[in-house]
PDB file of N, CA and C in Angstrom:
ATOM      1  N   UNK A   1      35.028 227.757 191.128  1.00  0.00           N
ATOM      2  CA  UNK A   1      36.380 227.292 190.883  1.00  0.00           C
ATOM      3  C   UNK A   1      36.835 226.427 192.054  1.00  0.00           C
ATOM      4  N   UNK A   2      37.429 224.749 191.757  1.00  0.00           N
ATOM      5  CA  UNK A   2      37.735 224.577 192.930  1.00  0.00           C
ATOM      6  C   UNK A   2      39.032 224.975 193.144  1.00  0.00           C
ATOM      7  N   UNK A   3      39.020 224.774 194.661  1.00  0.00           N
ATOM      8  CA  UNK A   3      40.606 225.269 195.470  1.00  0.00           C
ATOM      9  C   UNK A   3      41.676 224.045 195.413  1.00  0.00           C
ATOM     10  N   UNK A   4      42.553 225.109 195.279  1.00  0.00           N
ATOM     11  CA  UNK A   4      43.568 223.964 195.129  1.00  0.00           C
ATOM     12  C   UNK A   4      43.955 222.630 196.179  1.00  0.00           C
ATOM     13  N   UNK A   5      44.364 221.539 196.226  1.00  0.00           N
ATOM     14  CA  UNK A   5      44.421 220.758 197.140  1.00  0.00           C
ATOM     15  C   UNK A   5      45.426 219.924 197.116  1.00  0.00           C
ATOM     16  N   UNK A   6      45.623 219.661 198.878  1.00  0.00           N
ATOM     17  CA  UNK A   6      47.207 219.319 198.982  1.00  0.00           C
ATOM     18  C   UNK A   6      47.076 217.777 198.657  1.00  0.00           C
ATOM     19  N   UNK A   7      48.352 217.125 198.494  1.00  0.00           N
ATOM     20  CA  UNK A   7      48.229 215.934 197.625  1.00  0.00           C
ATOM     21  C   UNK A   7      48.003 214.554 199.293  1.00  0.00           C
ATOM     22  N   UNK A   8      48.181 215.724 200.014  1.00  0.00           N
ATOM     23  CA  UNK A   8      47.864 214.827 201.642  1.00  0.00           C
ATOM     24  C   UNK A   8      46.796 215.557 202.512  1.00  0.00           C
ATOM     25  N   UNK A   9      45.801 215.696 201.732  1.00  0.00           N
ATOM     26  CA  UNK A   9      44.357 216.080 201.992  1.00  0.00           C
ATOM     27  C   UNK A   9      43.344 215.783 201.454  1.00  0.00           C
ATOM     28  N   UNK A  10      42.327 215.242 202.402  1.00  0.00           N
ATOM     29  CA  UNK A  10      40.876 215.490 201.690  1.00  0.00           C
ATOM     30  C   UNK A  10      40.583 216.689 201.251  1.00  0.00           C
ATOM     31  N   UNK A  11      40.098 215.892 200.089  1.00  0.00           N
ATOM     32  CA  UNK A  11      39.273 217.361 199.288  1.00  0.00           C
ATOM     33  C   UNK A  11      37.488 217.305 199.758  1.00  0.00           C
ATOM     34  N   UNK A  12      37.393 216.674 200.423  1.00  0.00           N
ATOM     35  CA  UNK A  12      35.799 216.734 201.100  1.00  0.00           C
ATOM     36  C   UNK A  12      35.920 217.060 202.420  1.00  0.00           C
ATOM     37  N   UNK A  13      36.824 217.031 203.150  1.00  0.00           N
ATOM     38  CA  UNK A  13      37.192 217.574 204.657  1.00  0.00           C
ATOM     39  C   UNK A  13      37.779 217.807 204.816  1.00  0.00           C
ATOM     40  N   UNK A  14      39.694 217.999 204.347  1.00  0.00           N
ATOM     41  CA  UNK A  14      40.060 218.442 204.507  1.00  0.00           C
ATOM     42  C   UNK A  14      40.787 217.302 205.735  1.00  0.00           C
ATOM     43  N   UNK A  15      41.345 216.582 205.983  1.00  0.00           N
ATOM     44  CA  UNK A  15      41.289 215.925 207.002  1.00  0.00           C
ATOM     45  C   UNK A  15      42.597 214.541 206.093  1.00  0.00           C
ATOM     46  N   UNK A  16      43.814 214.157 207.305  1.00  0.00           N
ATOM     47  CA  UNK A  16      45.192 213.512 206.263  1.00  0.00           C
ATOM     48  C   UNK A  16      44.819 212.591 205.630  1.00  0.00           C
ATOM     49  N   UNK A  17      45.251 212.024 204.686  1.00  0.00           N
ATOM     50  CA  UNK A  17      45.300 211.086 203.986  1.00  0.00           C
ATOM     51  C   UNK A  17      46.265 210.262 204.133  1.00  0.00           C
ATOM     52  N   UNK A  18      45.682 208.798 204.364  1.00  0.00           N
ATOM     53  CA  UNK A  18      46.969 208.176 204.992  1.00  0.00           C
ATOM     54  C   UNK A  18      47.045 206.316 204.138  1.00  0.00           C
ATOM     55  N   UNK A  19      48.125 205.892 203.806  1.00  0.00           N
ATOM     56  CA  UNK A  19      48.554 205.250 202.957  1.00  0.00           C
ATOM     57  C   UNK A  19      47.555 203.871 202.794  1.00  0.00           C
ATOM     58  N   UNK A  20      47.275 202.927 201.953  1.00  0.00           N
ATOM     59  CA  UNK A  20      46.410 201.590 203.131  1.00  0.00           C
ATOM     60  C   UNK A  20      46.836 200.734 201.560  1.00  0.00           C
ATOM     61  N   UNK A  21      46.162 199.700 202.156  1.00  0.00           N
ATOM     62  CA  UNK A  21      46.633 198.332 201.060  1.00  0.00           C
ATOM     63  C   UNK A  21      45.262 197.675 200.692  1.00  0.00           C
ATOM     64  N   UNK A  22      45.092 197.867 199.367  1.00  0.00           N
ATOM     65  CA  UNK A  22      43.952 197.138 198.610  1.00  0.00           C
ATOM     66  C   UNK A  22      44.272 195.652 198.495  1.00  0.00           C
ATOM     67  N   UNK A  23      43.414 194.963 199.081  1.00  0.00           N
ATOM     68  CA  UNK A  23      43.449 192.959 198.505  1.00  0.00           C
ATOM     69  C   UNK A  23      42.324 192.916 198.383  1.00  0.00           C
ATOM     70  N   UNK A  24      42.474 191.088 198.398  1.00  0.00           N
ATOM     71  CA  UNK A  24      41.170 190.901 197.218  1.00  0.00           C
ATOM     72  C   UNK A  24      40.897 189.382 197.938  1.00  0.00           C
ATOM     73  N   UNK A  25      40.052 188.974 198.172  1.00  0.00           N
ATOM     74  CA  UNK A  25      40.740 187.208 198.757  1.00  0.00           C
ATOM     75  C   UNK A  25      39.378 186.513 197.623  1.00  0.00           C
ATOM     76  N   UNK A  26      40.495 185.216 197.607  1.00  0.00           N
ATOM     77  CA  UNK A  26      40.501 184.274 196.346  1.00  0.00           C
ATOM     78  C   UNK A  26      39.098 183.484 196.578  1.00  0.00           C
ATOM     79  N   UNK A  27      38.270 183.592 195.434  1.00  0.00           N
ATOM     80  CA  UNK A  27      36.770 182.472 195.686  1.00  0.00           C
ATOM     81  C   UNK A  27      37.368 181.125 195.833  1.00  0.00           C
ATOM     82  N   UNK A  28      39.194 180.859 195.483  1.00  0.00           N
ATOM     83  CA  UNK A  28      39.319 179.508 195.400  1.00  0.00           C
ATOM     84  C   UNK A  28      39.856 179.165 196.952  1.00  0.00           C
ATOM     85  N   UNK A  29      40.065 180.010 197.626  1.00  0.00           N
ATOM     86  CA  UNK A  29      40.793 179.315 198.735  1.00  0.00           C
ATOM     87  C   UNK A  29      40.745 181.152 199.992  1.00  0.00           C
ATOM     88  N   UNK A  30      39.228 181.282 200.484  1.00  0.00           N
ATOM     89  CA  UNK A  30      38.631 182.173 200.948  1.00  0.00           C
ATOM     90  C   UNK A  30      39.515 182.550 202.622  1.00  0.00           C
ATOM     91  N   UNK A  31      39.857 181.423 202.893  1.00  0.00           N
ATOM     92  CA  UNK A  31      40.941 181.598 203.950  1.00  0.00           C
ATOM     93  C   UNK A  31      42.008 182.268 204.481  1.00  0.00           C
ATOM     94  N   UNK A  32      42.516 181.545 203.253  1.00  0.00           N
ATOM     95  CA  UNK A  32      44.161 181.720 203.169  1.00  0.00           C
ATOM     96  C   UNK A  32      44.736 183.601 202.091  1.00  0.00           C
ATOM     97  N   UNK A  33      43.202 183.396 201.485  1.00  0.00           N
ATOM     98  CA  UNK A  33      43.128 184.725 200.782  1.00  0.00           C
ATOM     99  C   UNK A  33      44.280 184.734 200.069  1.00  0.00           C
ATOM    100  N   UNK A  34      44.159 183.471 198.639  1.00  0.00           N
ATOM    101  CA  UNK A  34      45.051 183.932 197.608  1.00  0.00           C
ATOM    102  C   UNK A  34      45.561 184.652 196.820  1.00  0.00           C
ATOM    103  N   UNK A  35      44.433 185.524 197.201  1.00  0.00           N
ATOM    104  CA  UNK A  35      44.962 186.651 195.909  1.00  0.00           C
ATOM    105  C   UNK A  35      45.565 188.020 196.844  1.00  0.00           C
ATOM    106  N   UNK A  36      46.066 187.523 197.791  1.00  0.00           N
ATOM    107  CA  UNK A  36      46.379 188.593 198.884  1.00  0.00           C
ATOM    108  C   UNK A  36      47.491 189.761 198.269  1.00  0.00           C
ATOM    109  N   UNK A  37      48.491 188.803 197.454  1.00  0.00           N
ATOM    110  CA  UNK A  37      49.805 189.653 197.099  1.00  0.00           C
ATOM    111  C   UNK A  37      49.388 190.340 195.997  1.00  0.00           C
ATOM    112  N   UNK A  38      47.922 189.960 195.224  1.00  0.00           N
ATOM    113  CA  UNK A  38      48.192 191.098 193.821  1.00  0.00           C
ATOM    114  C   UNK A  38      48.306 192.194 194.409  1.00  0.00           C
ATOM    115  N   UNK A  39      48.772 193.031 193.105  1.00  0.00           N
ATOM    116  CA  UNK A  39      48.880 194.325 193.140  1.00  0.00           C
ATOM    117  C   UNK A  39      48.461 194.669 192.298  1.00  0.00           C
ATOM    118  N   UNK A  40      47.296 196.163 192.105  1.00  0.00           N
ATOM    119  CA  UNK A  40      46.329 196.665 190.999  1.00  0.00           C
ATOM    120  C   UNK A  40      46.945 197.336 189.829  1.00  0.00           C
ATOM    121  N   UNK A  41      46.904 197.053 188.920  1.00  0.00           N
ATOM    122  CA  UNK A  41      47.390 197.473 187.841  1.00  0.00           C
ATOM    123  C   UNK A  41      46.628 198.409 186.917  1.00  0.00           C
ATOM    124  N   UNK A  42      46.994 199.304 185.772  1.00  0.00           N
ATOM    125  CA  UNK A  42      46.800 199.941 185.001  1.00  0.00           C
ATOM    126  C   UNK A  42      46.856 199.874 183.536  1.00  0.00           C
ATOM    127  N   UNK A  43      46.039 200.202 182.466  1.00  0.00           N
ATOM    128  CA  UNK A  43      46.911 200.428 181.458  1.00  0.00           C
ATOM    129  C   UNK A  43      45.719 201.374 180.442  1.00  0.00           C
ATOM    130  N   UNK A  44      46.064 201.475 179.513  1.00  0.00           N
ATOM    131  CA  UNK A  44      45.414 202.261 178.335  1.00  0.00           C
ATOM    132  C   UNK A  44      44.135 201.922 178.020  1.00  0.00           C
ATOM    133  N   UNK A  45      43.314 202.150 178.071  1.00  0.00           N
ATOM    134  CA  UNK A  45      41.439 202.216 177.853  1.00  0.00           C
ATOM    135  C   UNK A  45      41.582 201.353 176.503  1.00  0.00           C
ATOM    136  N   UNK A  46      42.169 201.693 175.585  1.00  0.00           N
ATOM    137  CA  UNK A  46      41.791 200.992 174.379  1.00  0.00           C
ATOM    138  C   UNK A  46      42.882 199.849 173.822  1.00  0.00           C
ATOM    139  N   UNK A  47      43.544 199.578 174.868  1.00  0.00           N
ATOM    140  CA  UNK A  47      44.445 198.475 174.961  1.00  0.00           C
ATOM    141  C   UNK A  47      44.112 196.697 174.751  1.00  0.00           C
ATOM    142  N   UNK A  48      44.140 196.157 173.902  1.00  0.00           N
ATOM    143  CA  UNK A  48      43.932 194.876 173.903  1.00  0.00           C
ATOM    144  C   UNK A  48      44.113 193.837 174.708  1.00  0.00           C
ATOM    145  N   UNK A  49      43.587 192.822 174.928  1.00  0.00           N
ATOM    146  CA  UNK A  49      44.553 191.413 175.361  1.00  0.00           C
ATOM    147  C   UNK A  49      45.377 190.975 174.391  1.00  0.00           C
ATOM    148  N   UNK A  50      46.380 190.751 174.951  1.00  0.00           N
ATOM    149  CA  UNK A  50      47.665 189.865 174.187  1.00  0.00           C
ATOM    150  C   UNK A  50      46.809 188.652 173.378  1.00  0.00           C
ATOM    151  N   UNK A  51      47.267 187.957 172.564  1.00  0.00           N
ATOM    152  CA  UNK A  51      46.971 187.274 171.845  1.00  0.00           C
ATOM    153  C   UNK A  51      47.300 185.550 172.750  1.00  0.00           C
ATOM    154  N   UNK A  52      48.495 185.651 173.389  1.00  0.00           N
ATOM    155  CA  UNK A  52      49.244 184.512 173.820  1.00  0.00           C
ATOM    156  C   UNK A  52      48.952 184.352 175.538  1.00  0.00           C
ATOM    157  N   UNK A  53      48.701 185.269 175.627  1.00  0.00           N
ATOM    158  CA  UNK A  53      48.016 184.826 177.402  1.00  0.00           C
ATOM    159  C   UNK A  53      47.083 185.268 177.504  1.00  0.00           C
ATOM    160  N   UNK A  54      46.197 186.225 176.871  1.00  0.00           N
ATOM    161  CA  UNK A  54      45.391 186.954 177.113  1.00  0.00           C
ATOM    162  C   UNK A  54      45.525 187.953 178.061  1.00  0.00           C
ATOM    163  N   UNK A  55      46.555 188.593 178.536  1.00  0.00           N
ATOM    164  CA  UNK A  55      46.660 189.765 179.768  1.00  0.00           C
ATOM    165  C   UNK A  55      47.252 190.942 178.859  1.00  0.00           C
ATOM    166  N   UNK A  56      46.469 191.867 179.589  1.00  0.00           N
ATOM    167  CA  UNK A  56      47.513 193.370 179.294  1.00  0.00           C
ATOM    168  C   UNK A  56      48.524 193.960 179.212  1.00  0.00           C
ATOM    169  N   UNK A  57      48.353 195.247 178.400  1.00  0.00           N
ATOM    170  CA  UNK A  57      50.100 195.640 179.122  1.00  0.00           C
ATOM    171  C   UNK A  57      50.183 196.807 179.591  1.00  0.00           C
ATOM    172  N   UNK A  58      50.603 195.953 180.696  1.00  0.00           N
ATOM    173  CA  UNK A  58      50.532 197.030 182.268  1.00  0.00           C
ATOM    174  C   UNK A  58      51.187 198.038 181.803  1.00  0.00           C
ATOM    175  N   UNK A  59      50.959 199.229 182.458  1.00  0.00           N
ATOM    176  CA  UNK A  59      51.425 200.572 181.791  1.00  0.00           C
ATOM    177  C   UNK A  59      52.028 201.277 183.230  1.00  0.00           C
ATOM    178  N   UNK A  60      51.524 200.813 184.544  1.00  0.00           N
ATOM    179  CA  UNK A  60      51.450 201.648 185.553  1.00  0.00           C
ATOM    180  C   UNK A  60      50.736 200.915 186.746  1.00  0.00           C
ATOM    181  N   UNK A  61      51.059 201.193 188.221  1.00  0.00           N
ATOM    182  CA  UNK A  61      50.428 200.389 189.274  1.00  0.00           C
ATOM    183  C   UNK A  61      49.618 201.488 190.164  1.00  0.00           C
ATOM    184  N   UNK A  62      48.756 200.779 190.515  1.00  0.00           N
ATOM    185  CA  UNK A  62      47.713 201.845 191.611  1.00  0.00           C
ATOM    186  C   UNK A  62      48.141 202.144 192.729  1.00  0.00           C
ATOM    187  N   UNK A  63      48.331 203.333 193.839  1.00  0.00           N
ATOM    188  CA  UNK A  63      48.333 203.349 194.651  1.00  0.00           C
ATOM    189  C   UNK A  63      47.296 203.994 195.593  1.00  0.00           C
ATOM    190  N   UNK A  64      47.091 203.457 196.544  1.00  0.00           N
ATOM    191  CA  UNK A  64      46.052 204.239 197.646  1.00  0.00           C
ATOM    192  C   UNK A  64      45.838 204.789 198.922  1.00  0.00           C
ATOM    193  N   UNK A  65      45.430 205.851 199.142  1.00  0.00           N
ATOM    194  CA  UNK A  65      45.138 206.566 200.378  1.00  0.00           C
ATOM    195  C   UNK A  65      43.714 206.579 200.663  1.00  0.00           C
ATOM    196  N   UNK A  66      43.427 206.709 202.264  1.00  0.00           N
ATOM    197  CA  UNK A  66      42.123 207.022 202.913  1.00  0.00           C
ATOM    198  C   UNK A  66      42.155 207.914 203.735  1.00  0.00           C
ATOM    199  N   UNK A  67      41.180 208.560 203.395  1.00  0.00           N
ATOM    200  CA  UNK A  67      40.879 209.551 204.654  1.00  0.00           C
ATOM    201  C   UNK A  67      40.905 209.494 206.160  1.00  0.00           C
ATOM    202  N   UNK A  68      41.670 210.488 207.118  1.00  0.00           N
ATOM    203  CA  UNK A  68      41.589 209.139 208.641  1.00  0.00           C
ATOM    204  C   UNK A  68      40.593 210.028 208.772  1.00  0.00           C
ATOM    205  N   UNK A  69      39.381 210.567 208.489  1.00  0.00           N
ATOM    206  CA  UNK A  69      38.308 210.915 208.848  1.00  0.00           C
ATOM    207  C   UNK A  69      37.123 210.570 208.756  1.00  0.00           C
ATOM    208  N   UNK A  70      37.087 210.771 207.189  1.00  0.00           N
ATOM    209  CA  UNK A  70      35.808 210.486 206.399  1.00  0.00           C
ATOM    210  C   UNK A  70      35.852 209.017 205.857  1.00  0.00           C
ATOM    211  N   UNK A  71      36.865 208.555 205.872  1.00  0.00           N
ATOM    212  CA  UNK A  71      37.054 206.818 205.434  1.00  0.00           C
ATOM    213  C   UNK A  71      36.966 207.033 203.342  1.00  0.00           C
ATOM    214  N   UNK A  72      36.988 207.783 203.108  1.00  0.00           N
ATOM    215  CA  UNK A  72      37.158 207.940 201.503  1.00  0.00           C
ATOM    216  C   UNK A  72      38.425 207.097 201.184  1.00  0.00           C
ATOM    217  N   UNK A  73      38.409 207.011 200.391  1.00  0.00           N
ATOM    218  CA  UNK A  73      39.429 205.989 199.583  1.00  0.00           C
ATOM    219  C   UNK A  73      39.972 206.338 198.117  1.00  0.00           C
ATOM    220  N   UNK A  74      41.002 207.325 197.934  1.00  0.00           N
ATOM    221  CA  UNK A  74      41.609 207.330 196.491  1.00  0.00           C
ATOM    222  C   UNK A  74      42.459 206.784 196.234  1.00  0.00           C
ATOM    223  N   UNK A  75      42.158 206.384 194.922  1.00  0.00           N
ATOM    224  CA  UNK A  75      43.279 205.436 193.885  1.00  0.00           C
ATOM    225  C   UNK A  75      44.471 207.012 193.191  1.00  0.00           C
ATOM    226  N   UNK A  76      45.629 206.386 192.900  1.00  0.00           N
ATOM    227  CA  UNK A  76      46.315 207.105 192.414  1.00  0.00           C
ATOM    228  C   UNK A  76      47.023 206.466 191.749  1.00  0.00           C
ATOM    229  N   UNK A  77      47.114 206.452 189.956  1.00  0.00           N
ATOM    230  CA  UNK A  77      47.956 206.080 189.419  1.00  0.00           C
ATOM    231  C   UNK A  77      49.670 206.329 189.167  1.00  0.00           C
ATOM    232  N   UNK A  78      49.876 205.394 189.780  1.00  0.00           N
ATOM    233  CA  UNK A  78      51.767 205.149 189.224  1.00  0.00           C
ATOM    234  C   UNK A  78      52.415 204.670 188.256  1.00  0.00           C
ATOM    235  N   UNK A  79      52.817 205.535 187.127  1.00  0.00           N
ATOM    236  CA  UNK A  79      52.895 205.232 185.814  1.00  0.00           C
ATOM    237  C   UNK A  79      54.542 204.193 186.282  1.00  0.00           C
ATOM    238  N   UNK A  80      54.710 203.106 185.442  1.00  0.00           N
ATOM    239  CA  UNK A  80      56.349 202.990 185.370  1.00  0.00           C
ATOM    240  C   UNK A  80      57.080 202.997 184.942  1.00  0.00           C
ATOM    241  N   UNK A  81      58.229 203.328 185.323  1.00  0.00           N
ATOM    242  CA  UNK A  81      59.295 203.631 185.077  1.00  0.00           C
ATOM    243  C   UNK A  81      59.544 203.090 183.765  1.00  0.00           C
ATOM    244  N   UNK A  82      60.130 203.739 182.519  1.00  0.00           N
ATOM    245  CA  UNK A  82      60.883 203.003 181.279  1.00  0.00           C
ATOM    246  C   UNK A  82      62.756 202.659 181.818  1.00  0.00           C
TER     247      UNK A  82
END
């Protein structure tokens, strides 16, 4: 059975979890790292592309923590707000 675990802990060490920022930098402009401001998004597994832009519909945004130990990295979904 696993043990329960705090939502500001590793569950492999045991050790804080502390906030960090996922980017991405742009193949078009590797520098300046265009794609610096996205932010990771979410939505339903069996969700389509729109017909008119082709994008999703976002349901929820990712957030993430790392281990200051082990360097692990979890995603945590943030559903939003209606």
């Amino acid at each position: 059975m696993a043990k329960p675990m705090n939502s500001d802990e590793c569950p492999d060490c045991g050790a804080t979890l502390e906030r960090i920022t996922l980017y991405a930098r742009g193949l078009e402009n590797p520098l300046s790292g265009a794609a610096d401001d996205a932010l990771l998004h979410y939505t339903d597994a069996n969700t389509q592309r729109s017909r008119f832009l082709s994008m999703f519909n976002k349901i929820g945004t990712v957030r993430s923590t790392m281990c200051s130990s082990c360097r692990r990295i979890f995603l945590h979904g943030v559903p939003d707000e209606d």
